[in-house]
Protein backbone atom coordinates (compact mmCIF):
# COMPACT_ATOMS: atom_id res chain seq x y z
CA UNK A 1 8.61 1.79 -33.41
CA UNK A 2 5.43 0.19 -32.07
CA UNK A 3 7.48 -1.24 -29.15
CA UNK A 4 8.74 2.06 -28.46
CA UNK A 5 5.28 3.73 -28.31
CA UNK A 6 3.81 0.40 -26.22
CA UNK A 7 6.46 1.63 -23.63
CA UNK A 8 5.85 5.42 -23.87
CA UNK A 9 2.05 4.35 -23.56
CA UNK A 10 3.14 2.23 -20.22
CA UNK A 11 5.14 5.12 -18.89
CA UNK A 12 2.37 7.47 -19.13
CA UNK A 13 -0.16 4.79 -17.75
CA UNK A 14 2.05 4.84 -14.72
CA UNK A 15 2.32 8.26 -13.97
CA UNK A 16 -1.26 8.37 -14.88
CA UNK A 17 -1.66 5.87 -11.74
CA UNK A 18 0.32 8.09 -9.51
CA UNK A 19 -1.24 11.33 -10.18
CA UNK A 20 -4.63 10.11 -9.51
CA UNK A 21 -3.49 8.31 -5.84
CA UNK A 22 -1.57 11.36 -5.59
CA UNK A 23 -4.82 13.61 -6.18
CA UNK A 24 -6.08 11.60 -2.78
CA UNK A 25 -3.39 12.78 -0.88
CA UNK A 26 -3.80 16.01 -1.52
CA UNK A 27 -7.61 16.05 -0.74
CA UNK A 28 -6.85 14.47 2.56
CA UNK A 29 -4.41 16.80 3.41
CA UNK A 30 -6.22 19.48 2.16
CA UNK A 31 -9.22 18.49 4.43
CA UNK A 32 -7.06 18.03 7.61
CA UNK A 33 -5.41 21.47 7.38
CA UNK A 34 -8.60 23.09 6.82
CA UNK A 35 -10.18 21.43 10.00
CA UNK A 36 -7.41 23.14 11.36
CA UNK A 37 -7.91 26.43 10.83
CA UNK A 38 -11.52 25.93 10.56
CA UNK A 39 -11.53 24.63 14.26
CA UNK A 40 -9.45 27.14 14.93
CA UNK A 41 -12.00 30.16 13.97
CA UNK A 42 -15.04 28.74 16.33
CA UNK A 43 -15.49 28.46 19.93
CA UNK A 44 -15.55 24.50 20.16
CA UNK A 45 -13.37 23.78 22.60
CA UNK A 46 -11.86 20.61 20.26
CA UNK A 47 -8.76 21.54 19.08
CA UNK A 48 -6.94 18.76 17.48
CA UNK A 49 -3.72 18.58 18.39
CA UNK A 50 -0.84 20.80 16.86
CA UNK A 51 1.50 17.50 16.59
CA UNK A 52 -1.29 16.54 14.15
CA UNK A 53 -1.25 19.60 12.38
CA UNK A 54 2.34 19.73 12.44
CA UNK A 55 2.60 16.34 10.72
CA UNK A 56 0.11 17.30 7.91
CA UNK A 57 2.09 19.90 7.06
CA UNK A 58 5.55 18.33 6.63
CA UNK A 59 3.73 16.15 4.61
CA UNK A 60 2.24 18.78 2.35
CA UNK A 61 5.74 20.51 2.00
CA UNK A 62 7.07 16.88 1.34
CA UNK A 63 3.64 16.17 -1.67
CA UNK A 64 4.12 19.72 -3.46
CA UNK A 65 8.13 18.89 -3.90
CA UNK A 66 7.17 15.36 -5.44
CA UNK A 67 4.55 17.54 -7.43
CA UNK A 68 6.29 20.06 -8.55
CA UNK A 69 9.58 17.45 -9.84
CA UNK A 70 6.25 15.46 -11.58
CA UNK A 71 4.94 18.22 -13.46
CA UNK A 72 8.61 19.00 -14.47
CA UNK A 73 9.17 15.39 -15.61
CA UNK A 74 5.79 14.97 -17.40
CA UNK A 75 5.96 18.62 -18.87
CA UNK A 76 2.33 18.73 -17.48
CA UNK A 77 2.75 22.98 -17.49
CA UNK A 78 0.74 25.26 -19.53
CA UNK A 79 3.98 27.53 -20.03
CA UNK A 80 7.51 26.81 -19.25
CA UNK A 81 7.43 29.86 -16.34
CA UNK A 82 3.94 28.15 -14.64
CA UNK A 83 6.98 25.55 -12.59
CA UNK A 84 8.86 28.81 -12.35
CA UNK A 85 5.52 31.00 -10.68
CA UNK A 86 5.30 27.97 -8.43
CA UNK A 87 8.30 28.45 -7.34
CA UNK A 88 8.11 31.84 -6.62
CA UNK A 89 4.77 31.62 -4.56
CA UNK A 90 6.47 29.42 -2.46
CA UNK A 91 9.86 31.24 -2.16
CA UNK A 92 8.07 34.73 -0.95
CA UNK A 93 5.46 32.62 1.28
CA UNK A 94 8.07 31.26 2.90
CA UNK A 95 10.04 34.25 3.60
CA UNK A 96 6.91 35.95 4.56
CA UNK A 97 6.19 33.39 6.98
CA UNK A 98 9.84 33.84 8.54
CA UNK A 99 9.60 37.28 8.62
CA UNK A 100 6.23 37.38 10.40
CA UNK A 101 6.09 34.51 11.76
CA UNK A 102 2.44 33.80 10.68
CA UNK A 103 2.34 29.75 9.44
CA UNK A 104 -1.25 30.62 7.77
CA UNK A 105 1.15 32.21 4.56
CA UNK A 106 3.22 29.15 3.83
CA UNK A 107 0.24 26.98 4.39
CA UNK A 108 -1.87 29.27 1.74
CA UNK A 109 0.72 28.59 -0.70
CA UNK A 110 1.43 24.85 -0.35
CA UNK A 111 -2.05 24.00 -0.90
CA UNK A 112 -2.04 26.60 -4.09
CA UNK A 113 0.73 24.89 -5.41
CA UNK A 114 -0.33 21.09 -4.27
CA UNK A 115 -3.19 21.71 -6.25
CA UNK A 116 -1.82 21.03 -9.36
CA UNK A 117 -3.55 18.87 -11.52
CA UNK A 118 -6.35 18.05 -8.90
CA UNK A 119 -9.80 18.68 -10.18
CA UNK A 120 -11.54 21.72 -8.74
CA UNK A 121 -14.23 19.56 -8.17
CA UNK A 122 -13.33 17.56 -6.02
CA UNK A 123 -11.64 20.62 -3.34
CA UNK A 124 -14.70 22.49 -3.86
CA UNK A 125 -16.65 19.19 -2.64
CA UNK A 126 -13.78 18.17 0.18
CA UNK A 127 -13.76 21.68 1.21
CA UNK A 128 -17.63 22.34 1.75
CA UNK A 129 -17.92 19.23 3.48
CA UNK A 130 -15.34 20.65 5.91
CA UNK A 131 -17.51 23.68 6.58
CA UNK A 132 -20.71 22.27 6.73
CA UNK A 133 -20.15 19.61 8.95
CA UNK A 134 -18.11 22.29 11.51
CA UNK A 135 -20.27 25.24 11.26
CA UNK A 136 -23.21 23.24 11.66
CA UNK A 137 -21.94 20.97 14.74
CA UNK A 138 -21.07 24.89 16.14
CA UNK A 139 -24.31 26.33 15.59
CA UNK A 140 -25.56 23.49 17.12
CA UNK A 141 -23.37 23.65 20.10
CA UNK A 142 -24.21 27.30 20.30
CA UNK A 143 -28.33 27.38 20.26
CA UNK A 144 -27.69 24.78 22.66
CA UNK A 145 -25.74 26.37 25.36
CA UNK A 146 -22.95 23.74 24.79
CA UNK A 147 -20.67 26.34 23.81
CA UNK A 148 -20.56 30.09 24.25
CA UNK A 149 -22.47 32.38 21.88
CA UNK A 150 -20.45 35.53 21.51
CA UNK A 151 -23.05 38.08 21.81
CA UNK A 152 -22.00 41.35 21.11
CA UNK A 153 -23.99 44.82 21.71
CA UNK A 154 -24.10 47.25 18.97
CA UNK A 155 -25.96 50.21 17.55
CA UNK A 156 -27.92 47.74 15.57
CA UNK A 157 -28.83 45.00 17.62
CA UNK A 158 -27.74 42.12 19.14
CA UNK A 159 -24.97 40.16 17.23
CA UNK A 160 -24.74 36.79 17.46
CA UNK A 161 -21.52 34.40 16.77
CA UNK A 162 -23.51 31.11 16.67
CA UNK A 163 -20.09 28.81 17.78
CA UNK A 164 -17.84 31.43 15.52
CA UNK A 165 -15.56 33.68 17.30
CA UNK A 166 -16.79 37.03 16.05
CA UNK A 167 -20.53 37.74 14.28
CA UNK A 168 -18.46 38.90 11.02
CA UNK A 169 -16.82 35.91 10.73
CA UNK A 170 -19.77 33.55 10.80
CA UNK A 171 -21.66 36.07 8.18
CA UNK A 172 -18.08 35.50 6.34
CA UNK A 173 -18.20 31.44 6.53
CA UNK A 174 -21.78 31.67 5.23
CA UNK A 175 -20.45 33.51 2.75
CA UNK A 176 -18.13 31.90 0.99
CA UNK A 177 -19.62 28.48 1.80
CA UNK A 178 -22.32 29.60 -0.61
CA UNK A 179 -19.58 31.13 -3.13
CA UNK A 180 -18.07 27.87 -3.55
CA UNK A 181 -21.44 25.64 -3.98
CA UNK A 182 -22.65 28.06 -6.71
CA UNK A 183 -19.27 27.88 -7.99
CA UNK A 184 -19.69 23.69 -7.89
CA UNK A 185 -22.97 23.94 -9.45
CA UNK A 186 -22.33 26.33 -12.25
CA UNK A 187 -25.23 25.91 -14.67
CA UNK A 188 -26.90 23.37 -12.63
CA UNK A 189 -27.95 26.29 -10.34
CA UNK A 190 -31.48 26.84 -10.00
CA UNK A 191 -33.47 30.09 -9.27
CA UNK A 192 -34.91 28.11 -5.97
CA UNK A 193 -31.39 27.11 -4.79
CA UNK A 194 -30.23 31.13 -5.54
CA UNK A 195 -33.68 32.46 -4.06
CA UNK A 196 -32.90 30.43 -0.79
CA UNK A 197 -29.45 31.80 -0.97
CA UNK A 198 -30.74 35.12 -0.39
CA UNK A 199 -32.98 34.21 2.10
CA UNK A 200 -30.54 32.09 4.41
CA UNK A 201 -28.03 35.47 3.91
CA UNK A 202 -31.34 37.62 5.31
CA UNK A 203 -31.11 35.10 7.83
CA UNK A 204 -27.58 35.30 9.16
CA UNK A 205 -27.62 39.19 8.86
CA UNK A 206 -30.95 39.33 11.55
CA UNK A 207 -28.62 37.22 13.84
CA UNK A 208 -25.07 38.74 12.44
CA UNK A 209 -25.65 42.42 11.74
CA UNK A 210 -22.66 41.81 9.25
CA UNK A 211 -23.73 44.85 7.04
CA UNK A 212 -20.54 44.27 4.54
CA UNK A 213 -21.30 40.16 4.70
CA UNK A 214 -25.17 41.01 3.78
CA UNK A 215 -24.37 43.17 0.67
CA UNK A 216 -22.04 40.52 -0.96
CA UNK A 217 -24.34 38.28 -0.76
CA UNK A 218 -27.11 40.13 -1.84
CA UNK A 219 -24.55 41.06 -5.18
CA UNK A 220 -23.86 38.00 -5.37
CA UNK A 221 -27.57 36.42 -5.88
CA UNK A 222 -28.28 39.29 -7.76
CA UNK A 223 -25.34 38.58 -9.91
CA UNK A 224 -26.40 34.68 -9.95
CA UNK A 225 -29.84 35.65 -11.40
CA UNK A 226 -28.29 37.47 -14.43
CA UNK A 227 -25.97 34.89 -15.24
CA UNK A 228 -29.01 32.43 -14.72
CA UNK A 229 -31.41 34.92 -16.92
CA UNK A 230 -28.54 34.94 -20.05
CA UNK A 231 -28.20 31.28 -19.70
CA UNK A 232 -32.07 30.75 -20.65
CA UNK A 233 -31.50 33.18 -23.22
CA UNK A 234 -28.61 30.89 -24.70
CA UNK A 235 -26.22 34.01 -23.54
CA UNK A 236 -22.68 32.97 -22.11
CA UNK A 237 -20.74 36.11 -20.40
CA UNK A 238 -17.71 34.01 -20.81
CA UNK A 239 -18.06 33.72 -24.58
CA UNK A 240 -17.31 37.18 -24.70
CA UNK A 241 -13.08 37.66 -24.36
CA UNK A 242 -13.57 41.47 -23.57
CA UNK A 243 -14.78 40.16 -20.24
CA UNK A 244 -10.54 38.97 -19.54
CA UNK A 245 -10.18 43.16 -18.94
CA UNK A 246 -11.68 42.01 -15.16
CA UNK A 247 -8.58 40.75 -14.66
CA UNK A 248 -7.38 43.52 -13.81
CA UNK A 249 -9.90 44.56 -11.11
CA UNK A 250 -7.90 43.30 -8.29
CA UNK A 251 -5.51 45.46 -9.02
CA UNK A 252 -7.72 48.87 -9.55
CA UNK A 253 -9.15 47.83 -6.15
CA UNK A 254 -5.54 47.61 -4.27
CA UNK A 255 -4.40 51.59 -5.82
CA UNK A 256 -7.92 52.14 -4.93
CA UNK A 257 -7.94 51.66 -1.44
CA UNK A 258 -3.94 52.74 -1.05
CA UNK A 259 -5.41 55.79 -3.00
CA UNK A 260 -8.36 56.20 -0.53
CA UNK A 261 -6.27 56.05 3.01
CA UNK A 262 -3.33 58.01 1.73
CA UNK A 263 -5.61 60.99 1.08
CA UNK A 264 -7.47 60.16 4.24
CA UNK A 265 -7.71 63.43 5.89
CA UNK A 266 -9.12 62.88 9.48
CA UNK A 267 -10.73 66.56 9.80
CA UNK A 268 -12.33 65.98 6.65
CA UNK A 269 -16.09 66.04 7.05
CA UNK A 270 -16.63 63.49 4.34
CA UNK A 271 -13.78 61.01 5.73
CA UNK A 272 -15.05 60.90 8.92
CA UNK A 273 -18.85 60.35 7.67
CA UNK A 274 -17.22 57.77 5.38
CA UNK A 275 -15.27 56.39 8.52
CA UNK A 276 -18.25 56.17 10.42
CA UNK A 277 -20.24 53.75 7.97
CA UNK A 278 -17.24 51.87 7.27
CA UNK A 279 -17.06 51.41 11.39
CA UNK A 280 -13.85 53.29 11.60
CA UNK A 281 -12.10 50.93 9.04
CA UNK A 282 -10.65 53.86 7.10
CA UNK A 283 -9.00 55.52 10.71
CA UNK A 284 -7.67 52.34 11.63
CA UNK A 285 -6.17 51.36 8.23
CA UNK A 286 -4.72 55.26 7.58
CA UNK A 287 -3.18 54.02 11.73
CA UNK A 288 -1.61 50.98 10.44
CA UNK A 289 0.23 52.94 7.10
CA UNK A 290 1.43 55.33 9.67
CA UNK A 291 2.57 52.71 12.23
CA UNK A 292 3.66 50.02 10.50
CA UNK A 293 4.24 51.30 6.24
CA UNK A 294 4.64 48.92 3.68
CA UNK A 295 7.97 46.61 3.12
CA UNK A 296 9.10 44.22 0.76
CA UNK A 297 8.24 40.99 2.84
CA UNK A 298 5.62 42.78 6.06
CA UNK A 299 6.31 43.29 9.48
CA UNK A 300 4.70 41.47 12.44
CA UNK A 301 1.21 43.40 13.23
CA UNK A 302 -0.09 43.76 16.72
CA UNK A 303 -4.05 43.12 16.69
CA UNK A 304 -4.63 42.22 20.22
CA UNK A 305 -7.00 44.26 21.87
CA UNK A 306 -5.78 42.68 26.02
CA UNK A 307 -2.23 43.65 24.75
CA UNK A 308 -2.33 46.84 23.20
CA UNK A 309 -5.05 48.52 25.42
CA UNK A 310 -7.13 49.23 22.55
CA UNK A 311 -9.06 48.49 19.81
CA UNK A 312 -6.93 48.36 16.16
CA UNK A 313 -7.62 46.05 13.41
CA UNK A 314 -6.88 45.55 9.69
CA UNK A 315 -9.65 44.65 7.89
CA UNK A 316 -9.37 45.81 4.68
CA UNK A 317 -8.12 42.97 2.79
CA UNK A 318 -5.83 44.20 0.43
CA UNK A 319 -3.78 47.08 2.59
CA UNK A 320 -3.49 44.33 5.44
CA UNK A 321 -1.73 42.13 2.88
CA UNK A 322 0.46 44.68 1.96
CA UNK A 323 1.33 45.82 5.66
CA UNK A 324 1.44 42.65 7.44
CA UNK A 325 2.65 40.38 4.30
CA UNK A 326 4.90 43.07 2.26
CA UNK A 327 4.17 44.37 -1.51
CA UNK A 328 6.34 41.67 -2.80
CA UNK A 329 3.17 39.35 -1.48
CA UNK A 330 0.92 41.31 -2.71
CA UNK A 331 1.74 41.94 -6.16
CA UNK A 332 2.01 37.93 -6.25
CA UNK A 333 -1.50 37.50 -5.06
CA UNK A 334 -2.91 40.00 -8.01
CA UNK A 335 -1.10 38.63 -10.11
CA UNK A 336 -2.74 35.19 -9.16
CA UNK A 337 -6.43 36.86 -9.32
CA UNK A 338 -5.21 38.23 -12.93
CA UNK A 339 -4.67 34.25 -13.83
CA UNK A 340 -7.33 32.94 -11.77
CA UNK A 341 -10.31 35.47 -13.72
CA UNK A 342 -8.57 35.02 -17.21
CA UNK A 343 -8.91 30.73 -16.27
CA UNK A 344 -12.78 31.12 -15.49
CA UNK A 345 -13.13 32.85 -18.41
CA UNK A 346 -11.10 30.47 -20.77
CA UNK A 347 -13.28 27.37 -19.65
CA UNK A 348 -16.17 29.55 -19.41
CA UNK A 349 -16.95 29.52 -15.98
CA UNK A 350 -19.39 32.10 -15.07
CA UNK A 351 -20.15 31.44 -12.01
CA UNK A 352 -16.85 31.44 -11.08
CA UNK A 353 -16.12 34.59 -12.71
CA UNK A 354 -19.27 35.81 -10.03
CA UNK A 355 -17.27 34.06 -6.71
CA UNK A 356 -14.31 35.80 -8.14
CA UNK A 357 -15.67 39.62 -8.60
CA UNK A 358 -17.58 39.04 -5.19
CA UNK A 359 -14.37 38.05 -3.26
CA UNK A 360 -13.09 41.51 -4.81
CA UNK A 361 -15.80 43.30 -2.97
CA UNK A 362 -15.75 41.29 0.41
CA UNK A 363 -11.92 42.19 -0.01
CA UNK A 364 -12.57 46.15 0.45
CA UNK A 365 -14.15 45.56 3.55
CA UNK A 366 -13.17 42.41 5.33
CA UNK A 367 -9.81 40.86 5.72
CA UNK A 368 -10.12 37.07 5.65
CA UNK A 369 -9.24 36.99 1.28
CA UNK A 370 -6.40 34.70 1.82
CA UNK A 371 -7.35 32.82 5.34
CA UNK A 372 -7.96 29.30 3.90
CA UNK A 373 -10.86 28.29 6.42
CA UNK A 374 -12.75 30.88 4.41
CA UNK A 375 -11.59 31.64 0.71
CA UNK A 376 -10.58 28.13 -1.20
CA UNK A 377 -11.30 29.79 -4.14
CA UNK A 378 -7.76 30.60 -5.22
CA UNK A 379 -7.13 27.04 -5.44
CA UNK A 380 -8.40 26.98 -8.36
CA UNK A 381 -5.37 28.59 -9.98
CA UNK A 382 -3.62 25.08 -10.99
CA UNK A 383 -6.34 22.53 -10.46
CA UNK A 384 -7.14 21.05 -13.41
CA UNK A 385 -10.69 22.65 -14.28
CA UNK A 386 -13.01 21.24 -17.57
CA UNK A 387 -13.90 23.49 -19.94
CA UNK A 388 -18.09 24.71 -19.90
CA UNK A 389 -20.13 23.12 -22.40
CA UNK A 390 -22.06 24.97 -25.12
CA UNK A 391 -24.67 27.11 -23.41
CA UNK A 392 -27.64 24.72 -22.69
CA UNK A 393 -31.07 25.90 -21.47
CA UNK A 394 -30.46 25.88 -17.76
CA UNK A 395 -33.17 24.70 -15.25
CA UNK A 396 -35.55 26.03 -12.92
């Protein structure tokens, strides 16, 4: 008996050793395919090359197999259908990604999947360090004259890029770069470190005019300081299971918005008012439906401006997944946001539970939710996350 448990004890010492080199691999290719699309979002000329990229990804297809048959073997699954679910991300990413042709999909879900077992943490730190270092050797580049600073003239001002390739997506980096810090920090937040927050958002919407950008952020400090205010008061939201019914949000906010544009009536005095402060996103989304509809696994989109003659975009989040990626994708992503809120709130995660309701709102009105140079967020969904601590007195 005791030389049978020595050896179960050496088996799972073993696998213990290869899940945490394992957990490195990821993390480095993790990091490398962000810099890729990262890179791929600014104006710096550096591209590195798609061989590279190319290579990283083979070997990310090649680390989630050996994952998944791990997990399998160790019986490291919450419930026998999470293997399953894994399965299925990947199966409808990757005929999503044949169908469309758009590699972004199939990269999205490797590095969902990969992240099995790899602590938050330590993506939330890899990824960050990413974003910093790029968007600040961009900004750089563009106060500098180094690189071009998109400038583009609007009824508000002046927007700048600052080394991003449109003002809305630098106001989106900015964004979710602070999303996943507070996320990092969770308790450890302070009010100056959420003040400045709010400040360096002020900041980026003087230079940005990213109206949509502005108000997350400014819900999202606001939303910071209340969770910050209960926590002094010994008051975790998370505590509370009632709170698991926001699980469902993502998926009020998709027959929302399909809700919204079918009823879109373009004589309609209110819809065009409505279109006119959502910068004709309602018009051009009600366009798309018409154009394009809504299939199982998408259809291939046509966004660009020197090809069509003029201007069309998706960018509400949710009907350009179901347009360009199919329902079938869809329903798998809010399904994922359902698990992802009901995980924050199981290990009592409330800022997390904030980054999550916040990518909700950017969502309505902005259309990178599932580019990975923006949202890592999602990752979290099979990382292996620690449960929150008794509420302690936070700081200031």
């Amino acid at each position: 008996m005791k030389l049978g448990e020595h050896e179960m004890k050496s088996n799972q010492s073993v696998a213990d050793e290869i899940r945490k080199y394992m957990n490195y691999i990821y993390l480095i290719l993790f990091a490398g395919i962000t810099m890729w699309y990262y890179l791929y979002s600014t104006v710096l000329e550096y591209k590195y090359p798609y061989a590279l990229y190319l290579g990283l990804r083979y070997a990310l297809m090649a680390y989630v197999l050996v994952s998944i048959a791990l997990v399998v073997w160790q019986k490291q699954y919450s419930t026998v259908l999470e293997p399953v679910f894994m399965v299925l991300i990947l199966v409808s990413a990757g005929i999503v990604t044949y169908v469309v042709k758009d590699n972004a999909v199939i990269d999205f879900a490797l590095l969902l999947v990969g992240a099995k077992n790899v602590p938050w943490k330590r993506i939330a730190y890899v990824y960050l360090c990413v974003a910093v270092v790029i968007q600040g050797i961009a900004y750089y580049a563009a106060t500098t004259g180094i690189i071009a600073d998109i400038v583009i003239q609007s009824d508000r001002g002046i927007r700048h890029s600052l080394g991003i390739n449109y003002p809305t997506d630098m106001a989106a980096h900015m964004l979710f770069i602070m999303l996943v810090y507070a996320a990092l920090r969770e308790k450890k937040l302070t009010f100056f470190e959420i003040t400045l927050m709010g400040v360096v958002s002020y900041w980026v919407y003087g230079k940005t005019f990213a109206r949509n950008d502005f108000i997350c952020a400014m819900v999202m400090c606001l939303l910071l300081l209340v969770v910050k205010v209960l926590g002094l008061c010994n008051i975790q939201l998370s505590k509370h299971k009632a709170l698991k019914a926001g699980s469902i949000l993502m998926l009020v906010a998709v027959v929302g918005c399909m809700m919204a544009v079918t009823f879109y009536d373009p004589s309609s005095a209110l819809y065009q008012k409505l279109d006119t402060i959502f910068s004709q996103r309602f018009s051009l989304v009600y366009q798309g439906l018409a154009q394009y509809g809504i299939t199982a696994f998408g259809s291939f989109v046509e966004e660009n401006q020197a090809t069509l003659g003029y201007y069309f975009f998706l960018d509400n989040s949710f009907i350009r997944i179901a347009i360009k990626y199919g329902w079938v994708f869809l329903s798998v992503i809010t399904y994922i946001f359902y698990l992802c809120f009901n995980k924050a709130v199981d290990c009592r995660k409330d800022a997390m539970i904030v980054a999550l309701l916040i990518m909700l709102l950017f969502g309505i009105s902005e259309h990178h939710l599932i580019d990975i140079a923006f949202c890592p967020i999602w990752f979290m969904l099979f990382s292996s996350m620690k449960r929150q601590r008794k509420t302690e007195r936070g700081q200031n």
